[in-house]
Protein backbone atom coordinates (compact mmCIF):
# COMPACT_ATOMS: atom_id res chain seq x y z
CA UNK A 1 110.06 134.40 84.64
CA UNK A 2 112.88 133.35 81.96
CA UNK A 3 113.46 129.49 80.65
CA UNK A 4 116.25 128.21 82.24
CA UNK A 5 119.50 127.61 79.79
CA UNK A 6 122.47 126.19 79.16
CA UNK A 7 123.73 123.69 82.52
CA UNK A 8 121.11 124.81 84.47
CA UNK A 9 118.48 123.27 81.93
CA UNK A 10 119.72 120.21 81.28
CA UNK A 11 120.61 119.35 85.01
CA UNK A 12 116.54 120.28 85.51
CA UNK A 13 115.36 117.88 82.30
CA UNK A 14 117.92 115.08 83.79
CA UNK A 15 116.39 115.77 87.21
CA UNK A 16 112.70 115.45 86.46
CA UNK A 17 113.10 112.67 84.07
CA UNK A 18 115.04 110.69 86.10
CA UNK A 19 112.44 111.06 89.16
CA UNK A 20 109.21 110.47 86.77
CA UNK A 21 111.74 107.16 85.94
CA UNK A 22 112.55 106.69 89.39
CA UNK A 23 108.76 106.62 90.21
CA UNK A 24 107.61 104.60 87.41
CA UNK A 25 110.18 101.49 88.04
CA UNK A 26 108.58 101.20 91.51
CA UNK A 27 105.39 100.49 89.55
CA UNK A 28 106.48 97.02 88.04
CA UNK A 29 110.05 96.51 89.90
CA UNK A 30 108.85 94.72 92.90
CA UNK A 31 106.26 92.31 90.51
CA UNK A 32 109.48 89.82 89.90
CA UNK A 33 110.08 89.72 93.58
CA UNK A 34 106.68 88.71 95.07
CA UNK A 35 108.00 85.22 95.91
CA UNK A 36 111.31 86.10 97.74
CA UNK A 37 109.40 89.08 99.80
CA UNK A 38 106.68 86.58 100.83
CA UNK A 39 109.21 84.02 102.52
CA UNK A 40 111.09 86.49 104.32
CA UNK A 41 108.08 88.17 105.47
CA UNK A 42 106.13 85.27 106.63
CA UNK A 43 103.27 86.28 104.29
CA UNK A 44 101.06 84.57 101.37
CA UNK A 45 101.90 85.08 97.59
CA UNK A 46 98.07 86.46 97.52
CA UNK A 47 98.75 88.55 101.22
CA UNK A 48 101.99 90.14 99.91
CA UNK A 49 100.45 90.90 96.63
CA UNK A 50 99.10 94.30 98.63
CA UNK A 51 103.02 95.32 98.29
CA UNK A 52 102.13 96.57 94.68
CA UNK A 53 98.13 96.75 95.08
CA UNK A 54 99.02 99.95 98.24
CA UNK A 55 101.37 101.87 95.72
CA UNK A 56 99.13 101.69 92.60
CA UNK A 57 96.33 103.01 95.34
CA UNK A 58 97.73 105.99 96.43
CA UNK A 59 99.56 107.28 93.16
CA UNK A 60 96.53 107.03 91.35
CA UNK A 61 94.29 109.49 94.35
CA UNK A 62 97.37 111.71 94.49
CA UNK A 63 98.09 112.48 90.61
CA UNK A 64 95.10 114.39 89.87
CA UNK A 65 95.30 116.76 93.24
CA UNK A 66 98.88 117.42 92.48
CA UNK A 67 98.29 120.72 90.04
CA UNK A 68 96.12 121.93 93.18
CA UNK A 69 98.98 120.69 96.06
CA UNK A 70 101.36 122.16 93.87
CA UNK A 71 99.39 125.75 93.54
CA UNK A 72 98.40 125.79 97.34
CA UNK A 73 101.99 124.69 98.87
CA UNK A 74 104.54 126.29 95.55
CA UNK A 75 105.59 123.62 92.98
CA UNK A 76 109.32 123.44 94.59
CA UNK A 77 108.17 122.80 98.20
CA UNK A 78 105.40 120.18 97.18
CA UNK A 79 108.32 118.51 94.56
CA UNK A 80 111.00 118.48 96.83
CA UNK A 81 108.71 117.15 99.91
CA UNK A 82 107.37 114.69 97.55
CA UNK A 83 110.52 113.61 96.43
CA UNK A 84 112.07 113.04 100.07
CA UNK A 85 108.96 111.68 101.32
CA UNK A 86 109.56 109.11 98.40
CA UNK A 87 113.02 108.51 99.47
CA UNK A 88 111.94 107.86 102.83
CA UNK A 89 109.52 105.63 102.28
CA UNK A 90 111.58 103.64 100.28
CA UNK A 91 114.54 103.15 102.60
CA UNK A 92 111.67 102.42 105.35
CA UNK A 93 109.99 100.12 103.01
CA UNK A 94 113.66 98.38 102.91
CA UNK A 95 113.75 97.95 106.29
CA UNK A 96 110.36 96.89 107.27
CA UNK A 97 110.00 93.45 108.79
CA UNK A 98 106.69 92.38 108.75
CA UNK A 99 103.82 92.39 106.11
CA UNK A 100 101.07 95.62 107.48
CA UNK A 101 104.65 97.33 107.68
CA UNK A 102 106.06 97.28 104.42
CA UNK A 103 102.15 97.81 103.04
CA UNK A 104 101.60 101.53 105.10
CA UNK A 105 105.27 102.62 103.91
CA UNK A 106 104.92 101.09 100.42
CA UNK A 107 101.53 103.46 100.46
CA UNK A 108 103.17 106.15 101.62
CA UNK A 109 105.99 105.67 98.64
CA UNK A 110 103.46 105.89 96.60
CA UNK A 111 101.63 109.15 97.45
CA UNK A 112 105.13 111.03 97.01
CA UNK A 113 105.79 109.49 94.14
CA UNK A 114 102.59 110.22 92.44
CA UNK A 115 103.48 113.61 92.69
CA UNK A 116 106.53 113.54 91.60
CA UNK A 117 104.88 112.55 87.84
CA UNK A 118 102.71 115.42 87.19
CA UNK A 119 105.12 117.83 88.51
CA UNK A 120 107.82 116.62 86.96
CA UNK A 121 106.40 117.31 83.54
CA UNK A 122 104.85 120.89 84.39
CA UNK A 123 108.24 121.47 85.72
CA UNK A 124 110.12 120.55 82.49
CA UNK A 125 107.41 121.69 80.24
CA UNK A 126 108.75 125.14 82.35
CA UNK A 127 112.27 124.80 81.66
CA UNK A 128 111.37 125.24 77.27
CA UNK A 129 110.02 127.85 75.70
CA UNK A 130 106.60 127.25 74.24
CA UNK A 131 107.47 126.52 70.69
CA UNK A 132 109.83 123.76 71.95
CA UNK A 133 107.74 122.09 74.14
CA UNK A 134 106.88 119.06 72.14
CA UNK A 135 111.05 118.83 72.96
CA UNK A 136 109.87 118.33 76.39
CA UNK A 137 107.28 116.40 75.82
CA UNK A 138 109.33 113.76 74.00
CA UNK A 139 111.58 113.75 77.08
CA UNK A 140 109.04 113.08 80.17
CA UNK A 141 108.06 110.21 77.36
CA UNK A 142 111.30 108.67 77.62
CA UNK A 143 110.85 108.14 81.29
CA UNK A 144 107.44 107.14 80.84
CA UNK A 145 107.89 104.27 78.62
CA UNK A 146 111.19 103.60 79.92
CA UNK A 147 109.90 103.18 83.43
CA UNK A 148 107.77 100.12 83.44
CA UNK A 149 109.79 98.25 81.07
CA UNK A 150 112.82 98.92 83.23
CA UNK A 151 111.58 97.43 86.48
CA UNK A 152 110.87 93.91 85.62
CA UNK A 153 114.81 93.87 84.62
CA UNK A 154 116.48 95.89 87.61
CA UNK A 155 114.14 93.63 90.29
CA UNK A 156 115.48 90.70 88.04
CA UNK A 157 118.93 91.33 88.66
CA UNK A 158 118.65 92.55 92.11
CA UNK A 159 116.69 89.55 93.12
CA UNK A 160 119.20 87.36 91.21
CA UNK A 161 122.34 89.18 92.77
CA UNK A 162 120.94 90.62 96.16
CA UNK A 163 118.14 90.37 98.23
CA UNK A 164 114.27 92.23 97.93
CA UNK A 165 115.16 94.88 100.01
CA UNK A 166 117.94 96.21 97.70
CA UNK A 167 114.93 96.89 94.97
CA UNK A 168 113.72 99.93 97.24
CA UNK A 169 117.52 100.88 98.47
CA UNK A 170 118.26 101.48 94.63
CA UNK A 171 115.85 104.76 95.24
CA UNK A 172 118.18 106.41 98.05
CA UNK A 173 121.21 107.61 96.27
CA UNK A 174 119.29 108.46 93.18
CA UNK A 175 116.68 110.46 95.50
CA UNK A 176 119.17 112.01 97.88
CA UNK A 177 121.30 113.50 94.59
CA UNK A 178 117.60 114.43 92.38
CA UNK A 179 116.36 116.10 95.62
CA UNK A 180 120.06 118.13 96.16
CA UNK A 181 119.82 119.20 92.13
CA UNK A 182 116.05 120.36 92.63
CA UNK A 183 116.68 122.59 95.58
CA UNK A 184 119.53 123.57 93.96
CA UNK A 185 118.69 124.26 90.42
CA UNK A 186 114.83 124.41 90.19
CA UNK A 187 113.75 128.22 90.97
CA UNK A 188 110.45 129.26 92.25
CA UNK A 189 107.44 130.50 90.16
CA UNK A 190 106.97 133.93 89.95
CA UNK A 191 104.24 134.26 93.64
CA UNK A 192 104.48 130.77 94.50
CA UNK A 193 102.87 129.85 97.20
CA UNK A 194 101.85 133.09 98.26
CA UNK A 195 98.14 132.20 97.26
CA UNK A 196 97.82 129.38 100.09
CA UNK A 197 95.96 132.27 102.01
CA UNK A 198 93.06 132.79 99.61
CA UNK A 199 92.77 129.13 98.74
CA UNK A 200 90.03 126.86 100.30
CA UNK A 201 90.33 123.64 100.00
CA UNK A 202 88.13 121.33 99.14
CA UNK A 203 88.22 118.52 102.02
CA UNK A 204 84.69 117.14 100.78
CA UNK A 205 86.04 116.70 97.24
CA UNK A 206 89.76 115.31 98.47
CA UNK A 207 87.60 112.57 100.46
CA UNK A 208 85.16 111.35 97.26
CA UNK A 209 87.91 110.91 95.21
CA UNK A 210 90.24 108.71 97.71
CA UNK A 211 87.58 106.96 97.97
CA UNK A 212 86.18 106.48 94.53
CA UNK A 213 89.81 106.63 92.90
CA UNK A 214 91.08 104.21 95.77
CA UNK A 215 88.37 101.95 95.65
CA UNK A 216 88.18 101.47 91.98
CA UNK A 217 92.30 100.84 92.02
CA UNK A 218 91.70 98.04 94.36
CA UNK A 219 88.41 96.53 92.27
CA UNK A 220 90.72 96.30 89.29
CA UNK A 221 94.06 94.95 91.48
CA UNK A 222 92.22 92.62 93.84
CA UNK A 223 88.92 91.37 91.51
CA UNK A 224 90.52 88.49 89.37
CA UNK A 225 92.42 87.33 93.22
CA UNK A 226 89.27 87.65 95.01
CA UNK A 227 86.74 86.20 92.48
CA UNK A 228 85.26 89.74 91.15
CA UNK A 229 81.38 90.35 92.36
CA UNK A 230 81.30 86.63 94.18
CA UNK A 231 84.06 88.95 97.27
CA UNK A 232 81.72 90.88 99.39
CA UNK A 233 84.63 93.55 99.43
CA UNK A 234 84.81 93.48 95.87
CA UNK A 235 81.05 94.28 95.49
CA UNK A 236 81.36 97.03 98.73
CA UNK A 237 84.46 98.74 96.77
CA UNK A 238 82.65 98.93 93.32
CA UNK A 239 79.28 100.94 94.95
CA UNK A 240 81.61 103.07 96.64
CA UNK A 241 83.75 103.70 93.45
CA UNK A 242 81.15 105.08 91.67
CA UNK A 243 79.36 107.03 94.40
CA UNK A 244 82.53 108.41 94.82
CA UNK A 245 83.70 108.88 91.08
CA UNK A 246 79.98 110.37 90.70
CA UNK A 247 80.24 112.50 93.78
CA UNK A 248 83.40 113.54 93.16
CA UNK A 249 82.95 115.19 89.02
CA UNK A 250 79.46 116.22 90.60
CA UNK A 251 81.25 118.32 93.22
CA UNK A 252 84.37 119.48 91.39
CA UNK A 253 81.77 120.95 88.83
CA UNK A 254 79.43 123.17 91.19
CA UNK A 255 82.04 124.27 93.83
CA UNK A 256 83.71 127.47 93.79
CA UNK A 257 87.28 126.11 94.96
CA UNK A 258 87.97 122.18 93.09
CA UNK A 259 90.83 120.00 93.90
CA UNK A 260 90.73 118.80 90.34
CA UNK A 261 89.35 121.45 87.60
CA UNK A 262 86.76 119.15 85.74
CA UNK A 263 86.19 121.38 83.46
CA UNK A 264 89.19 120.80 81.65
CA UNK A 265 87.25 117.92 79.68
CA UNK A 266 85.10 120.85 78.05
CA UNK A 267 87.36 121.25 75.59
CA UNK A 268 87.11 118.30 72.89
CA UNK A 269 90.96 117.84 71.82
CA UNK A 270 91.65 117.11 75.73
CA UNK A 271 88.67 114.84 76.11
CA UNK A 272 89.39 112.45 73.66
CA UNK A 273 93.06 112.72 73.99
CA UNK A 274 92.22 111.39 77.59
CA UNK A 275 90.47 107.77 75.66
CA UNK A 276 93.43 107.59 73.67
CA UNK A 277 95.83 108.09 76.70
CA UNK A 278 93.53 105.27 78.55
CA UNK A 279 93.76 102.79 75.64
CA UNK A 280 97.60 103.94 75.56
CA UNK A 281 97.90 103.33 79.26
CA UNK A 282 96.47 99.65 78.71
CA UNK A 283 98.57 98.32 76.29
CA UNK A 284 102.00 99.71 78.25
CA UNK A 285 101.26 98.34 81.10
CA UNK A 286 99.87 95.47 80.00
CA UNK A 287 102.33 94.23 77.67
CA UNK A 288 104.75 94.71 80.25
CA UNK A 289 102.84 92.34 82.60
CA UNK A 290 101.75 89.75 80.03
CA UNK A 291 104.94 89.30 77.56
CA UNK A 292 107.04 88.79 80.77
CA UNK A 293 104.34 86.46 82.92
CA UNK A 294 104.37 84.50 79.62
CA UNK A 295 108.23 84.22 79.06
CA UNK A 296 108.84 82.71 82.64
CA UNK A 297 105.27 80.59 83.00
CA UNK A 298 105.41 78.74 79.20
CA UNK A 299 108.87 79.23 78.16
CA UNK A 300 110.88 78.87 81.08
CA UNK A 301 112.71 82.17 81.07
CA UNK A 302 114.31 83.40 84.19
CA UNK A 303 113.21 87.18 85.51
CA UNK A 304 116.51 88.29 84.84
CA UNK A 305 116.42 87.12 81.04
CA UNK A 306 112.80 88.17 80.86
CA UNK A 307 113.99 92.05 81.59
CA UNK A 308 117.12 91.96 79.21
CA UNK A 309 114.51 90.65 76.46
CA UNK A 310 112.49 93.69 76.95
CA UNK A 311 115.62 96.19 77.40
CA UNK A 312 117.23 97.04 73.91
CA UNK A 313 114.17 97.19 71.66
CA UNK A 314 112.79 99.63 74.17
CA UNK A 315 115.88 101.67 74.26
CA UNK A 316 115.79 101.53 70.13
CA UNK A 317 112.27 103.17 70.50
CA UNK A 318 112.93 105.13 73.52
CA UNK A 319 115.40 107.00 71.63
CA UNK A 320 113.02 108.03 68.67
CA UNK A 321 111.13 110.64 71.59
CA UNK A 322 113.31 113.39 71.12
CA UNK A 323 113.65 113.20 67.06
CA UNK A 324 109.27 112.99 67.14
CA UNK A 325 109.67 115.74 69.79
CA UNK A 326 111.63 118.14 67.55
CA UNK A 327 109.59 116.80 64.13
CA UNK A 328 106.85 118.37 66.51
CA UNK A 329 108.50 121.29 67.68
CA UNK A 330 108.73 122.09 63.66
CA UNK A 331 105.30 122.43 63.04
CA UNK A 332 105.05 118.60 62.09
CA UNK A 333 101.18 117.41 63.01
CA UNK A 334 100.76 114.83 65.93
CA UNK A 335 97.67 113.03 64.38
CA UNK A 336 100.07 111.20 61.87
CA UNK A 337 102.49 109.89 64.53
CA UNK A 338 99.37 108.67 66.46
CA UNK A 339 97.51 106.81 64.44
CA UNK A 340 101.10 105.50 62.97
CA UNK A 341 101.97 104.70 66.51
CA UNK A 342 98.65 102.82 67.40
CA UNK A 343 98.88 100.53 64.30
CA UNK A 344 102.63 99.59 64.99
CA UNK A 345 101.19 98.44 68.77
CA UNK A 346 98.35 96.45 67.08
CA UNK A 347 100.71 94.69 65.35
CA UNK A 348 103.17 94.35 67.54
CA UNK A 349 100.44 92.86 69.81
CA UNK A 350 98.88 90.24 66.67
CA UNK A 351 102.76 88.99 66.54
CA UNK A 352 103.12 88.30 69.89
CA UNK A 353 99.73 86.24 69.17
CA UNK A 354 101.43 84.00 66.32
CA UNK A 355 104.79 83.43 68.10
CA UNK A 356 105.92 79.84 68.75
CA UNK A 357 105.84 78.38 72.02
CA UNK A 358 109.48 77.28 72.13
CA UNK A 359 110.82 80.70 70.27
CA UNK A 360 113.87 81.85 71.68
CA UNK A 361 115.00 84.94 74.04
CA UNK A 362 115.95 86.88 70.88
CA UNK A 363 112.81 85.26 68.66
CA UNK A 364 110.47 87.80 70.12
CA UNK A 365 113.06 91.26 69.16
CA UNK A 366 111.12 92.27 66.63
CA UNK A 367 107.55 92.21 67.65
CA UNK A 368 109.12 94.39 71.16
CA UNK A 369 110.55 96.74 68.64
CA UNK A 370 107.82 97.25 66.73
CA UNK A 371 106.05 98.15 70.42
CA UNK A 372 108.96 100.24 71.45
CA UNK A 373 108.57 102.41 68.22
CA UNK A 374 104.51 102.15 68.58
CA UNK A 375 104.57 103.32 72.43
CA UNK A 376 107.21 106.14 71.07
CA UNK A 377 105.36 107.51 68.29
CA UNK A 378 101.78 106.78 70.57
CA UNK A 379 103.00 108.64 73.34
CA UNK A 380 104.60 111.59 72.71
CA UNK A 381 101.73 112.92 70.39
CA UNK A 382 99.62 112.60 73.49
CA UNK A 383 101.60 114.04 76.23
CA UNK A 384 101.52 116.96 73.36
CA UNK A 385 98.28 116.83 72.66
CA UNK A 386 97.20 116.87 76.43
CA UNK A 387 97.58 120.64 76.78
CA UNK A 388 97.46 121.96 73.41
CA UNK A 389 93.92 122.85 73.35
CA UNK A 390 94.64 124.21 76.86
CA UNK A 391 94.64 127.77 78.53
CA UNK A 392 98.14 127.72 80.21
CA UNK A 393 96.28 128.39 83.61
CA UNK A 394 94.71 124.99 82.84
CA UNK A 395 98.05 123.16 82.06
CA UNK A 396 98.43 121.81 85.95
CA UNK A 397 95.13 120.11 85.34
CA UNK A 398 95.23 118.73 82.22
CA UNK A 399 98.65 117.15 83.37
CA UNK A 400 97.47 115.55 86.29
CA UNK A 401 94.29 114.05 85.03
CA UNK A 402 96.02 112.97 81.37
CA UNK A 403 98.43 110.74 83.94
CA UNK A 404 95.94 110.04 86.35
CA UNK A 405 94.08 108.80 83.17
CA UNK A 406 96.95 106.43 81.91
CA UNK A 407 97.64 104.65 85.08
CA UNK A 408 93.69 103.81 85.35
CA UNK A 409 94.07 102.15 81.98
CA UNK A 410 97.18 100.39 83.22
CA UNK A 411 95.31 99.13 85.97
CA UNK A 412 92.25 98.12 84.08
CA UNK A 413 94.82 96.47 80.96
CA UNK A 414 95.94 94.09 83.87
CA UNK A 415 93.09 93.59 85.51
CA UNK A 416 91.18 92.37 82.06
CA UNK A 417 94.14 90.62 81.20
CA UNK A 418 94.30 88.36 84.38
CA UNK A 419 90.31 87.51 83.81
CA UNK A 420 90.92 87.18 80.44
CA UNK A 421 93.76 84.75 80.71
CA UNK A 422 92.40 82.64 83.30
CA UNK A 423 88.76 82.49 81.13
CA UNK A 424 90.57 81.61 78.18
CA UNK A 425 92.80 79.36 79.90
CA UNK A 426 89.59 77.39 81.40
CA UNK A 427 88.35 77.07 77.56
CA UNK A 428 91.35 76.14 76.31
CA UNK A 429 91.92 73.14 78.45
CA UNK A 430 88.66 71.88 78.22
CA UNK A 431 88.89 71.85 74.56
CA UNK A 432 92.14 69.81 74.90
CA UNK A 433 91.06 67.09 77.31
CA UNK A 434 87.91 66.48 75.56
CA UNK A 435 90.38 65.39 72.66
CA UNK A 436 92.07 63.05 74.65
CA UNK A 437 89.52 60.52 75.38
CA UNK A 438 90.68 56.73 76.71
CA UNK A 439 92.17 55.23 73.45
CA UNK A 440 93.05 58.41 71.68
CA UNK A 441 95.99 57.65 69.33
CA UNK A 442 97.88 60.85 69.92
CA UNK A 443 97.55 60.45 74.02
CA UNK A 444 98.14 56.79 73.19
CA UNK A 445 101.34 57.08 71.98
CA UNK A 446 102.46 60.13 74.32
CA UNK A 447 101.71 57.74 77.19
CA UNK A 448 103.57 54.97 76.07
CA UNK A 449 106.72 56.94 75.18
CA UNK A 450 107.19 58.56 78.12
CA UNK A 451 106.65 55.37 79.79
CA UNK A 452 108.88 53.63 78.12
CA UNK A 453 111.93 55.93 78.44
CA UNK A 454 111.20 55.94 82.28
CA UNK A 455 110.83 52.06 82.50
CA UNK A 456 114.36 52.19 80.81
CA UNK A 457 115.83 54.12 83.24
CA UNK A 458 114.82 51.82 85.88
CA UNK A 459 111.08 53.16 87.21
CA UNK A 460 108.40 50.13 87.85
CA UNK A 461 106.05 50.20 84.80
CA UNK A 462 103.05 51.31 87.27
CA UNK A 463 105.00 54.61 88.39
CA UNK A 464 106.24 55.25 85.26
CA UNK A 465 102.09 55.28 83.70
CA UNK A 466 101.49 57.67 86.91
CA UNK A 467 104.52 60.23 85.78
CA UNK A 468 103.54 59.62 82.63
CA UNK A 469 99.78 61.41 82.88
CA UNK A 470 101.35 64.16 85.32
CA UNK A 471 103.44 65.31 82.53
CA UNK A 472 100.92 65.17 79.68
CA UNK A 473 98.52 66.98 82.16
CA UNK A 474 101.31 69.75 82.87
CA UNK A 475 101.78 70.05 78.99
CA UNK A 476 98.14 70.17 78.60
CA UNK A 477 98.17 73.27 81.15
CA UNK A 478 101.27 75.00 79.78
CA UNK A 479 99.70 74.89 76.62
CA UNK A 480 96.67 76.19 77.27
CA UNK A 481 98.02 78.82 79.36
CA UNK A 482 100.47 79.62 76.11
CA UNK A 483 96.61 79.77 73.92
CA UNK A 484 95.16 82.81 76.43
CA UNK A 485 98.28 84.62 76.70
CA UNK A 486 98.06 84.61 72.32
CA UNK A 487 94.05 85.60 73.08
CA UNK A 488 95.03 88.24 75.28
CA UNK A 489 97.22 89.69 72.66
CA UNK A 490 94.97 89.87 70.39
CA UNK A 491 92.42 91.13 72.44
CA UNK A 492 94.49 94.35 73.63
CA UNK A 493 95.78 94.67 69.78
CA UNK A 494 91.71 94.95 69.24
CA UNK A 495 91.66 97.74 71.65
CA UNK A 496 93.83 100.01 69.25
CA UNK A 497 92.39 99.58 66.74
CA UNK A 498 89.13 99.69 67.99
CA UNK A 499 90.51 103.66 69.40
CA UNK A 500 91.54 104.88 65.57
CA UNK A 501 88.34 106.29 64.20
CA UNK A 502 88.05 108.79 67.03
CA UNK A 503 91.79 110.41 65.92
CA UNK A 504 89.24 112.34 63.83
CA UNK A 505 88.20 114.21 66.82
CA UNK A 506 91.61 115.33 67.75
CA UNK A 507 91.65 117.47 65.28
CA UNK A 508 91.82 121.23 66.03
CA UNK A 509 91.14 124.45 63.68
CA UNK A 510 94.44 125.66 62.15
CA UNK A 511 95.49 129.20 63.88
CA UNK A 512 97.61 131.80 63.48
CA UNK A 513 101.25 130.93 64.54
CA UNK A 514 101.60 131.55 68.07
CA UNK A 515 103.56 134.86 69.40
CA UNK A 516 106.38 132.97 71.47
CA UNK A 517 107.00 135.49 73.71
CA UNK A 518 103.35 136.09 74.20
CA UNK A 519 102.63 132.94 75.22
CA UNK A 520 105.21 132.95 77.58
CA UNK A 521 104.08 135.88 78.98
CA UNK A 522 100.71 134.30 79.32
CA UNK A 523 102.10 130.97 81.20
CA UNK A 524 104.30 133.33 83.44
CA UNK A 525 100.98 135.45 84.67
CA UNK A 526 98.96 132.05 84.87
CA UNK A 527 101.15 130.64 87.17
């Protein structure tokens, strides 16, 4: 089977990029309309929070069986039914009306767009030969780190122009035109499908991990909301995460026929790629949800401003993917790019921890593009390094776990940073009041100045007193609040540096340079 050129490979990288994008903006785009979806659904801002908690759930069970979907069903049929059944899903998501609705379609949005990821990248990683693939890899990176940062500002504006059910009608023209350019332009493997036949498939295996997959997602979406091990659920879903987790690598590793190949994490470049990916996976997704919750809860930004913040110093780094990806494609080593790439986060994430309280939109550009170039130079190397120490016939695997891998870090990221805020928060506050005792010069003279401006404006001196410790105790709050976003910071740039040491273990023996055509000849038989 021969790499695709000239039109026919770029409309196949614009295609696949643009649906890992697609998928990835329905990750974080519907986070900055939780309010307006709750009112017109008639649900609770806790209730409607299973909107986002349903699609995390079944994109992170369906990324690692999508190398086996894909092998049992043909990669085209499985991509384009995955990208329609997206589509679908989100027009019916649109038009849903009540709250168990929009949760079952918003799941089932999610399980075709979790494919969509994987397959996306084997698909482009396809379309270039295999001395160009860090090319590719710098690509599907784009859309990666582009995703997540791009939905908080695209549900911003839509909320601010539209109405919630515009952020899922955004997916229809942009899945009806990626699904006509994959039937169109996307050919079948070399015996696709045709194995389906001989293949077993492993129903036991497909059942531990939806369960210990599903019900780890919703330990680390619904503990902080639910008050962790105190939620009877909470402590159900945890035994039954890791009798399933346990189950599930216990199975995949004795049966004939696994959904997921396990053994993948044999080889030692892979493995510890996969606790840098998880680490990397944390501090996307989690800067994305605590930079923005932080803008609009202490600083009074709007959604909309919050995403436009967050939208050129990610394009600045975005744009650095394909210039790492052809440094890489050159013989240029990934290990320097990811330990450069980690440090550039760390800071990024100790500035964010010194900022000012009352900085402005623009004060925080440069810590974001420090992050932006951090995530770029962090990233790529590790979609590389994913399947370099691969067999080919392993590729589908490694792909689906190494992104299966990431969003379980995202999920964790939030889920520590939610405790972590509100535990910090708690400390923070009581360290405050206990400074501001009956008598206390500071409060003192805080009370009597706001008192006296609203006495001046007319307010009876009694009222005035009573505003007058409502707003102190709001500052108090929005202060503290500011303190554990600044701890949380700090606590996730601890994480990568914490990670470096092991980029020691990523290293692989030098070899001989690689026969290209060889190597392709190996994929093409693989597959």
């Amino acid at each position: 089977m021969s790499s695709p050129k000239g039109f026919a490979k770029f409309i196949i990288v614009l295609t696949v990029v643009t649906a890992s994008i697609m998928e990835l903006v329905d990750t974080s785009i519907v986070n900055v309309g939780i309010s307006e979806m709750a009112g017109s659904l008639g649900a609770t801002i806790e209730d409607i929070a299973w909107v986002i908690t349903s699609y995390a759930i079944a994109n992170v069970i369906i990324i690692p069986m999508t190398g086996f979907l894909a092998e049992y069903f043909g990669r085209k049929n499985y991509y384009v039914f995955s990208m329609v059944l997206f589509t679908l899903a989100s027009y019916m998501c649109a038009q849903s009306t009540s709250l168990p609705e929009i949760i079952v379609w918003r799941f089932i949005q999610g399980v075709g767009g979790g494919a969509l990821l994987s397959t996306s990248q084997a698909i482009l990683f396809d379309a270039f030969k295999p001395e160009d693939r860090p090319m590719a890899s710098g690509l599907f990176g784009m859309g990666i780190v582009l995703g997540p940062t791009l939905g908080p500002t695209i549900g911003g504006y839509l909320i601010e122009h539209y109405s919630w059910p515009m952020m899922f009608l955004v997916n229809i023209p942009i899945g009806i035109v990626a699904t006509f350019l994959s039937i169109t332009f996307i050919d079948k493997k070399e015996g696709e499908g045709k194995k389906k036949a001989q293949m077993e498939i492993d129903y036991i295996g497909i059942a531990l991990l939806a369960a210990g997959i599903g019900c780890l997602q919703y330990v680390l979406e619904r503990g902080e909301t639910d008050d962790w091990f105190d939620s009877p659920t909470i402590r159900i879903c945890a035994i039954a995460a890791f009798v399933g987790l346990v189950g599930f690598i216990y199975r995949q590793l004795t049966t004939a026929h696994p959904v997921v190949n396990m053994k993948v994490m044999n080889n030692r470049t892979f493995a510890f790629t996969t606790i840098f990916t998880f680490v990397a996976g944390l501090g996307l997704f989690t800067s994305v949800f605590i930079y923005p919750v932080m803008a609009q809860r202490v600083m009074g930004f709007t959604a909309y401003e919050t995403g436009l913040s967050l939208l050129p110093p990610t394009l600045a780094g975005v744009f650095m993917m394909p210039v790492i990806g052809r440094l890489m494609s050159k013989g240029v080593s990934p290990i320097p790019f990811t330990v450069v790439g980690f440090t550039l986060f760390a800071i990024y994430a100790f500035m964010s921890a010194s900022v000012s309280p009352d900085v402005s939109r623009w004060g925080f550009f440069v810590p974001l593009l420090i992050r932006a170039f951090g995530i770029s130079m962090s990233q790529l190397p590790l979609i590389n390094q994913a399947v370099a120490g691969l067999q080919p016939k392993d590729f589908a695997a490694g792909i689906a776990l190494n992104n299966m891998i990431r969003q379980i870090g995202g999920a964790f990221g939030i889920a520590m940073a939610n405790n972590y805020v509100n535990f910090r928060w708690a400390q923070h506050r009581s360290d405050m009041v206990a400074r501001m005792y009956d008598g206390a010069p500071a409060l003192t003279e805080r009370l009597n100045g706001i008192t006296g401006a609203m006495v001046a404006k007319g307010a009876d001196a009694a009222t005035a007193l009573k505003r007058a410790y409502q707003i102190v105790e709001m500052t108090v709050d929005k202060q503290a609040y500011f303190l554990a976003y600044q701890d949380t910071f700090r606590l996730v740039g601890i994480f990568f540096l914490a990670v470096l040491p092991l980029v020691f273990f990523l290293r692989i023996k030098k070899k001989a340079k690689p026969n290209p055509v060889a190597m392709k000849a190996a994929m093409d038989s693989a597959h």
